[in-house]
N, C-alpha and C. Protein backbone atom coordinates (compact mmCIF):
# COMPACT_ATOMS: atom_id res chain seq x y z
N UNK A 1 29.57 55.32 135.54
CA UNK A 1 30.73 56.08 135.95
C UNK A 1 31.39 56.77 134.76
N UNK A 2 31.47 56.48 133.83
CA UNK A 2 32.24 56.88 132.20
C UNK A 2 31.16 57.82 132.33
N UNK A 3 30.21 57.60 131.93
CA UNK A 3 29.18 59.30 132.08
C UNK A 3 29.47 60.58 132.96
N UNK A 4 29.63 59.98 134.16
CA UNK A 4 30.10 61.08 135.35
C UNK A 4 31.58 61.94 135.01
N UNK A 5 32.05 60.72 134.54
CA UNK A 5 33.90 61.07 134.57
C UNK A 5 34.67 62.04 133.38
N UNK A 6 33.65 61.62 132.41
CA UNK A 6 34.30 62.21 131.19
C UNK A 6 33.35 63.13 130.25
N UNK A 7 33.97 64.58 130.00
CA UNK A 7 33.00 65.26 128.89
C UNK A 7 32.80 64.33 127.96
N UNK A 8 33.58 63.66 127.18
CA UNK A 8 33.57 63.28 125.90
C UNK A 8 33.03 61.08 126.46
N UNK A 9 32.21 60.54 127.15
CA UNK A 9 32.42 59.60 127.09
C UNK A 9 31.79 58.80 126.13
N UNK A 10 32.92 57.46 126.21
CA UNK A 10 32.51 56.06 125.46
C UNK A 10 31.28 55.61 126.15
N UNK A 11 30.80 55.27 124.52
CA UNK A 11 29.50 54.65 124.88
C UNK A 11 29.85 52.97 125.53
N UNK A 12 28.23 52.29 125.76
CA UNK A 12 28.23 51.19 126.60
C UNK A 12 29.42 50.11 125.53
N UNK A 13 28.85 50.27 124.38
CA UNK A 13 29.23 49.21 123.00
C UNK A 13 31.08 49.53 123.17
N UNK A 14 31.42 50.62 123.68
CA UNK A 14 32.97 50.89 123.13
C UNK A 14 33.67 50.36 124.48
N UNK A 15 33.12 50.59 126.01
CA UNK A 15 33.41 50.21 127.10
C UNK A 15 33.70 48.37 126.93
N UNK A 16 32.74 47.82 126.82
CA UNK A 16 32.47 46.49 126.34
C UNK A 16 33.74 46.12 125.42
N UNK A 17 33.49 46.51 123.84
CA UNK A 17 34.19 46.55 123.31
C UNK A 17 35.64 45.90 123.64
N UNK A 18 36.25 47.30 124.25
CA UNK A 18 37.66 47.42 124.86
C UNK A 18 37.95 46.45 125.97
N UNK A 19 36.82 45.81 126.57
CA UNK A 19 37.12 44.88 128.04
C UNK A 19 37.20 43.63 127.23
N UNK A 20 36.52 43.30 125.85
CA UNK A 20 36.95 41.97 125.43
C UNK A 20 38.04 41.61 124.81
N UNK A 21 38.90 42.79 124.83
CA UNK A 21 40.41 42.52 124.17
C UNK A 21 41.09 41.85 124.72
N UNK A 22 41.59 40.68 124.18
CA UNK A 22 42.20 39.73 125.41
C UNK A 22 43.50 40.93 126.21
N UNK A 23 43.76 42.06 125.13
CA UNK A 23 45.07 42.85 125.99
C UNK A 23 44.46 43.33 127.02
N UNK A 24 43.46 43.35 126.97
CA UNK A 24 42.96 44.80 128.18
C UNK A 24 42.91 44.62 130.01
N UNK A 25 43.92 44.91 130.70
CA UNK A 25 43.49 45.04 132.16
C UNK A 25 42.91 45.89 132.22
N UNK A 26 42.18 45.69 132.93
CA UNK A 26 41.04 46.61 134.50
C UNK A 26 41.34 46.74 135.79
N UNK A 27 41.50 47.34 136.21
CA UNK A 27 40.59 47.52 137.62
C UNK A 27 40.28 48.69 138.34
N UNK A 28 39.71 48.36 139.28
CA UNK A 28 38.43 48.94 140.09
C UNK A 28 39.06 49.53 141.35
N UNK A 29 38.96 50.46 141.67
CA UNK A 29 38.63 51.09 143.42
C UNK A 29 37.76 51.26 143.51
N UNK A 30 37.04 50.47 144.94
CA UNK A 30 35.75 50.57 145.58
C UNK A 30 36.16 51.52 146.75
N UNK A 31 34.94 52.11 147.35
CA UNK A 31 34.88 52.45 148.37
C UNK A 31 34.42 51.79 149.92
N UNK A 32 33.97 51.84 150.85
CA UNK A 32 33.66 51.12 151.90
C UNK A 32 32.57 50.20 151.84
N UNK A 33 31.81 51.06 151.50
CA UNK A 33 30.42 50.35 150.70
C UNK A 33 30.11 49.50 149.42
N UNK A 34 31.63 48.92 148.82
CA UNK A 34 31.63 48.53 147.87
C UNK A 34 31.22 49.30 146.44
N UNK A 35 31.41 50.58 146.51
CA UNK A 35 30.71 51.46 145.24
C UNK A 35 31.71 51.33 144.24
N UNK A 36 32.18 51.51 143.20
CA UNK A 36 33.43 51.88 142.27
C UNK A 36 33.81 53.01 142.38
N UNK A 37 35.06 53.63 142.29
CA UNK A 37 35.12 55.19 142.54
C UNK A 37 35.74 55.42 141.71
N UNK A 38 36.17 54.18 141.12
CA UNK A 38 37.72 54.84 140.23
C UNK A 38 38.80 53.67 139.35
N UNK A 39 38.44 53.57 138.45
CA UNK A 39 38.54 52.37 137.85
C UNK A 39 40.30 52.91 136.45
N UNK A 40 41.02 51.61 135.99
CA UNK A 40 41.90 51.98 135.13
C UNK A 40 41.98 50.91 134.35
N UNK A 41 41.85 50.85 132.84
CA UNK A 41 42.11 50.35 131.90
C UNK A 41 43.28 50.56 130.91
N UNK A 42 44.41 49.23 131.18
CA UNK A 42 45.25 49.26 130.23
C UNK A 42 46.04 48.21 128.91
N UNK A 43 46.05 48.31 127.97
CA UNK A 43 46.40 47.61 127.21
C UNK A 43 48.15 47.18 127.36
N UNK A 44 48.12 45.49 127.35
CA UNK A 44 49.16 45.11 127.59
C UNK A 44 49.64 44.16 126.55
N UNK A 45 51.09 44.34 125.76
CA UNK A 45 51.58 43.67 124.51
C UNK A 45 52.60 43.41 125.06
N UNK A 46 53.29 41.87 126.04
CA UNK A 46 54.64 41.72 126.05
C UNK A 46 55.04 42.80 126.87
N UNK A 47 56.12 43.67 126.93
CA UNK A 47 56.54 43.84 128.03
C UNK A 47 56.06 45.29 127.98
N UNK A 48 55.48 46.18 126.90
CA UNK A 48 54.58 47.23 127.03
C UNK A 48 53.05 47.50 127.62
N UNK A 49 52.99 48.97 127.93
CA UNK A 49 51.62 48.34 128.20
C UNK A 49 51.39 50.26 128.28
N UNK A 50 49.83 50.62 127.65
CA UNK A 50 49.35 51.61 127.53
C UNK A 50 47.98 51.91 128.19
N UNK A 51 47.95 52.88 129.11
CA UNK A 51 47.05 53.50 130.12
C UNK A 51 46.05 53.76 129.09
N UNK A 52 45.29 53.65 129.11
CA UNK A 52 43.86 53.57 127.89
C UNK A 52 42.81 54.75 128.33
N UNK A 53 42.57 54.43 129.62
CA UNK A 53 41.62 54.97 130.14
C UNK A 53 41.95 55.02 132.09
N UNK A 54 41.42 56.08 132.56
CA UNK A 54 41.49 56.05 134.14
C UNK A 54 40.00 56.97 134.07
N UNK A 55 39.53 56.66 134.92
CA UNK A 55 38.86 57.71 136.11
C UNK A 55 38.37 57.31 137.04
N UNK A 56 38.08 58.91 137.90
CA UNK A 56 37.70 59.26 139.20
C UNK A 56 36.27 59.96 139.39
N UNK A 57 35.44 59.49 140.14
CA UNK A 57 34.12 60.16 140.01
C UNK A 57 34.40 61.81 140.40
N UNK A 58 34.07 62.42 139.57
CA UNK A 58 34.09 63.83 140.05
C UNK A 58 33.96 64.21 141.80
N UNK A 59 33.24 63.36 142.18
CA UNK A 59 33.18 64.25 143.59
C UNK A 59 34.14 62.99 144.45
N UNK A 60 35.07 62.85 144.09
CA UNK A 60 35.83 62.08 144.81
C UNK A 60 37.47 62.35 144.05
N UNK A 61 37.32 63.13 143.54
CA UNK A 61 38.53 63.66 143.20
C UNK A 61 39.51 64.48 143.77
N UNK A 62 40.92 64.96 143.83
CA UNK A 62 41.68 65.75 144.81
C UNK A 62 42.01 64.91 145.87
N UNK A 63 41.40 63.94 146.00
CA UNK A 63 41.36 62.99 147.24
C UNK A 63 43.11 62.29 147.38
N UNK A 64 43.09 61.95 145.96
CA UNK A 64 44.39 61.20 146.10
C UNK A 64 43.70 59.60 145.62
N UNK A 65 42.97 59.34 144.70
CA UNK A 65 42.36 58.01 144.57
C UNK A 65 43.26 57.60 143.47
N UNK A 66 43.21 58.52 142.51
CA UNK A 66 43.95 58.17 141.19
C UNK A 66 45.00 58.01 141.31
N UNK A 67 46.13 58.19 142.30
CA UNK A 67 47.39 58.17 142.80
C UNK A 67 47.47 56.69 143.06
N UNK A 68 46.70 56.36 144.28
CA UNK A 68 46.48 55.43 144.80
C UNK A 68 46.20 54.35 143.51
N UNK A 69 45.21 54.36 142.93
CA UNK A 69 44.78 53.19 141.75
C UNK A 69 46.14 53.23 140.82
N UNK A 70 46.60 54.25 140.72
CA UNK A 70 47.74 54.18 139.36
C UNK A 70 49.17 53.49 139.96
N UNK A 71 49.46 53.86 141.20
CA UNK A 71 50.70 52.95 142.07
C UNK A 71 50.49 51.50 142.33
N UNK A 72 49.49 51.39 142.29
CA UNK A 72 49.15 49.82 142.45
C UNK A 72 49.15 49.01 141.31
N UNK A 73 48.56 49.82 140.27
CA UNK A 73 48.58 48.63 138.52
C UNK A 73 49.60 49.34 138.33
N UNK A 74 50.52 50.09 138.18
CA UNK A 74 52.01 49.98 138.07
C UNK A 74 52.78 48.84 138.58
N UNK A 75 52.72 49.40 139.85
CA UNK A 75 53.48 48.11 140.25
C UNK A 75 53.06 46.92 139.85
N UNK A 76 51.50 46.42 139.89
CA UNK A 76 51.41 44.63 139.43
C UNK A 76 51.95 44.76 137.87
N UNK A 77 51.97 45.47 137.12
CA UNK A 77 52.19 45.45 135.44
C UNK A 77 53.26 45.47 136.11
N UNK A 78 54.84 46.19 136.46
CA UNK A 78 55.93 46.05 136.55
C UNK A 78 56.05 44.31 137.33
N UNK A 79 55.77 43.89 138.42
CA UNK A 79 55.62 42.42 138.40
C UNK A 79 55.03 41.82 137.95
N UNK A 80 54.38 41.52 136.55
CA UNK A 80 54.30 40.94 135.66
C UNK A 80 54.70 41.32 134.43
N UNK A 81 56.35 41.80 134.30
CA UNK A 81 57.34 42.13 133.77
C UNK A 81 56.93 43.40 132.78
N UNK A 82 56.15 44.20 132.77
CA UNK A 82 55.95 45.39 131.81
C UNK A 82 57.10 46.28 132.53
N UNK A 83 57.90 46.87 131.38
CA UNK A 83 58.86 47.74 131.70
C UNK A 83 58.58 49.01 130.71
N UNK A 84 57.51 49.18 129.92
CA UNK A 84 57.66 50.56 129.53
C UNK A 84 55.86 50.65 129.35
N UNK A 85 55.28 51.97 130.26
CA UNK A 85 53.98 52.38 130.27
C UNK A 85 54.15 53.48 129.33
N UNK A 86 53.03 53.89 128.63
CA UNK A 86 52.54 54.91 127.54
C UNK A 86 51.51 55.61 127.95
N UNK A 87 51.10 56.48 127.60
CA UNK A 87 49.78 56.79 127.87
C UNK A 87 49.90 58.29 127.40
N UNK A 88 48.65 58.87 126.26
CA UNK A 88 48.31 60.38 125.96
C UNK A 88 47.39 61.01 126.99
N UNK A 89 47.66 62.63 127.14
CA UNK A 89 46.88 63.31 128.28
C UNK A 89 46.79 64.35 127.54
N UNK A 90 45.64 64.93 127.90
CA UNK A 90 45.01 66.77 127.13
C UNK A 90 46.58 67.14 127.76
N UNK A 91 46.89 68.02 126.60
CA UNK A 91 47.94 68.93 127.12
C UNK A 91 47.40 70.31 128.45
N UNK A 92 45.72 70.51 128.47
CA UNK A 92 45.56 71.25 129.34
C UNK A 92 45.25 70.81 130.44
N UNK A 93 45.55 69.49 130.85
CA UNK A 93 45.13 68.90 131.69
C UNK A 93 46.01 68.95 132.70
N UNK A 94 46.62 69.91 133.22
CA UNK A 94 47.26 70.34 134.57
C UNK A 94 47.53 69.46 135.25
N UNK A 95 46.33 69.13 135.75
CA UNK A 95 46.25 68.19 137.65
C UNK A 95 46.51 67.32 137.03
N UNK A 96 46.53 66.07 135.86
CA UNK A 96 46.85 64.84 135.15
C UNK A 96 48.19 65.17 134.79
N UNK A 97 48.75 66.16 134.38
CA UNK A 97 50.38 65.90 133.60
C UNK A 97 51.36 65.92 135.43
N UNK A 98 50.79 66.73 136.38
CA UNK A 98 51.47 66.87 137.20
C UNK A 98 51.84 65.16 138.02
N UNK A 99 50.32 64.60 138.15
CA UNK A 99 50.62 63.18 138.73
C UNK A 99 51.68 62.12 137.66
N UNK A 100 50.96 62.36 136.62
CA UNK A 100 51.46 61.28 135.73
C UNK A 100 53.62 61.64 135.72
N UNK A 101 53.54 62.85 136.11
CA UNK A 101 55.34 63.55 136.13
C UNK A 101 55.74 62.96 137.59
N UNK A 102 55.07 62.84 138.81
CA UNK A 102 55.23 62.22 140.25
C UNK A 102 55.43 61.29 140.14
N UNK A 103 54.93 60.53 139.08
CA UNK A 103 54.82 58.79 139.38
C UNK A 103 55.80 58.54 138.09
N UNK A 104 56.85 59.05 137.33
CA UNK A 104 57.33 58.78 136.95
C UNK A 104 57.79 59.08 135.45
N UNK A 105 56.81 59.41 134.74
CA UNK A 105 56.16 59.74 133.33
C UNK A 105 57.10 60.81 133.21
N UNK A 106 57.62 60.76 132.40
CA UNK A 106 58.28 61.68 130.78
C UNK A 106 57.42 62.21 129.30
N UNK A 107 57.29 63.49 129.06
CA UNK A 107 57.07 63.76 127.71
C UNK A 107 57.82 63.24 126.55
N UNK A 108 57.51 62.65 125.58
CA UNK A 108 58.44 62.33 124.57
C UNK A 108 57.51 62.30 123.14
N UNK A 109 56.43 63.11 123.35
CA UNK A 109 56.13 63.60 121.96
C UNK A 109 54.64 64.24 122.27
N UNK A 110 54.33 64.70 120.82
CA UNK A 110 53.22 65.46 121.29
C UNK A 110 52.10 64.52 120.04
N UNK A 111 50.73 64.46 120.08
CA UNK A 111 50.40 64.63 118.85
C UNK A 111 49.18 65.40 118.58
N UNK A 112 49.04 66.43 117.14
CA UNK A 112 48.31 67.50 117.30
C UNK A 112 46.95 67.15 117.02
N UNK A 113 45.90 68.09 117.97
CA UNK A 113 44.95 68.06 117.51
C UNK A 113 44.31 66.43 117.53
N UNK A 114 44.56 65.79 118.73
CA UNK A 114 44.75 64.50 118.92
C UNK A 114 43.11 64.32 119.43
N UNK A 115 42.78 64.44 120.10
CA UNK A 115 40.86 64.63 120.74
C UNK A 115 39.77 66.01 119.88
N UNK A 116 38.93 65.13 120.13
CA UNK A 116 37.68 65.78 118.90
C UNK A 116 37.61 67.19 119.14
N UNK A 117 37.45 67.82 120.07
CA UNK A 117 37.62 69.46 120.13
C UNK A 117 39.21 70.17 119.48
N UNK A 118 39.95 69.11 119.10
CA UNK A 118 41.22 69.87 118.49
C UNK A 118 42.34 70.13 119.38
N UNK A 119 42.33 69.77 120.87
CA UNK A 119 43.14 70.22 121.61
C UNK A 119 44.49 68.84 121.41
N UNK A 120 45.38 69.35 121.53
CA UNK A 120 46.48 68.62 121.36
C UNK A 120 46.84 67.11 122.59
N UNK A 121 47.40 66.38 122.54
CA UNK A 121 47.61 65.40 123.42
C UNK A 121 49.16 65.32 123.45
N UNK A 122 49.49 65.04 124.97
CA UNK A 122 50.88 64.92 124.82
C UNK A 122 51.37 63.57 125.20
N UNK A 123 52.68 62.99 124.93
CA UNK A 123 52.69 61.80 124.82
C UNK A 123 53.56 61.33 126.08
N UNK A 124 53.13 60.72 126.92
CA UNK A 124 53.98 60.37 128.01
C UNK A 124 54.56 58.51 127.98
N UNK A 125 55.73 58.63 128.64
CA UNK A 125 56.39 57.14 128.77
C UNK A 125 56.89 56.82 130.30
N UNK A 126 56.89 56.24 131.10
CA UNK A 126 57.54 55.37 132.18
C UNK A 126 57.72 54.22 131.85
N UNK A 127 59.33 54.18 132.09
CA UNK A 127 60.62 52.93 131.89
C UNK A 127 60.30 52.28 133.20
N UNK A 128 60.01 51.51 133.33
CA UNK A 128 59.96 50.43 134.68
C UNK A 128 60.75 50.23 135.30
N UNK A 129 61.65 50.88 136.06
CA UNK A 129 61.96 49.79 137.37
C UNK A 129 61.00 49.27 138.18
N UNK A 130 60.99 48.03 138.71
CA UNK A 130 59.69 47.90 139.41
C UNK A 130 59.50 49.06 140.46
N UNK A 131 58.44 49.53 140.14
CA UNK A 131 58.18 51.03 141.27
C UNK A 131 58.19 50.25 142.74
N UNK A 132 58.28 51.47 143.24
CA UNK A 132 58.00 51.67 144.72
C UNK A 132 57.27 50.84 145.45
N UNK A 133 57.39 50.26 146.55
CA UNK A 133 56.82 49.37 147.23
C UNK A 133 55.30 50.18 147.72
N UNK A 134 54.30 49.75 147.49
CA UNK A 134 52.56 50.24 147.60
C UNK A 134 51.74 49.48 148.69
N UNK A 135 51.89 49.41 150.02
CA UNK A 135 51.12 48.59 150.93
C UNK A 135 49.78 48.79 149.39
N UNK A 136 49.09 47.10 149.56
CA UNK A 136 48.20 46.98 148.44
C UNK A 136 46.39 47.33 149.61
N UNK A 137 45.84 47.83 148.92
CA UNK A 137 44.65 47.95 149.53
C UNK A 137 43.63 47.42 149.07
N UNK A 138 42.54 46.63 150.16
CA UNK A 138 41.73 45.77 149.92
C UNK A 138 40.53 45.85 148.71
N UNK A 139 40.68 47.27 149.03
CA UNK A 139 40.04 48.33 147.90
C UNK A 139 39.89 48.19 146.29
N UNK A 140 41.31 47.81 145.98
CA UNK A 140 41.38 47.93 144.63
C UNK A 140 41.43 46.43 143.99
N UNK A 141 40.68 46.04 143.38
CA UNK A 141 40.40 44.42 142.36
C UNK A 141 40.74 44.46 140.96
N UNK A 142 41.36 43.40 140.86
CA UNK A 142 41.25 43.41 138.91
C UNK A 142 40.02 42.84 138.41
């Protein structure tokens, strides 16, 4: 799925890597058939915690999956007391700054020339109140 999802992806060794950090949550959206569609990795220190990684298989995108996966590990990180999320996004990344601004996210810095092609990253934050109540779906596992 990291192959499908991302121009630039982590190899097997960096995926790995990052899952043995004792900080690191996961999880998974399956589909009906049990497939993965859409998985989110985030690093958690005490009452912070930074979006590392998300994706959505390309042809399951627009759907509304990433919405769905990101309201749900919000909310369990906000009940298990994280009150401030982080996370950098391509500044040209349109359809990503718009959700990440829906669900809560603020700009509060930029940094340049942040990803290997040179394009800039911008720096987003959500302050926790515990979000919004998310009927949980059977779908999504840590």
């Amino acid at each position: 799925m990291e192959q499908a999802a991302f121009p630039d992806p982590w190899t097997p060794e960096q995926v790995a890597g990052e899952l043995a950090l004792a900080t690191t949550r996961a999880w998974m959206l399956r589909d009906a058939s049990g497939g993965v569609v859409a998985y989110s990795t985030f690093r958690v220190v005490d009452v912070e915690a930074e979006l590392v990684r998300i994706a959505v298989l390309p042809e399951r995108r627009r759907l509304g999956l990433g919405r769905t996966l990101l309201q749900q590990t919000l909310s369990r990180l906000a009940a298990a007391g994280v009150r401030e999320v982080f996370l950098d996004v391509r500044r040209d990344n349109a359809g990503a700054l718009a959700l990440y601004r829906r669900l809560g996210f603020e700009r509060v810095g930029r940094r340049p020339r942040y990803y290997r092609d040179g394009t800039d990253a911008i720096l987003l934050k959500r302050t926790a109140e515990p979000a919004p109540p998310v009927v949980a779906s059977p779908e999504v596992e840590c």
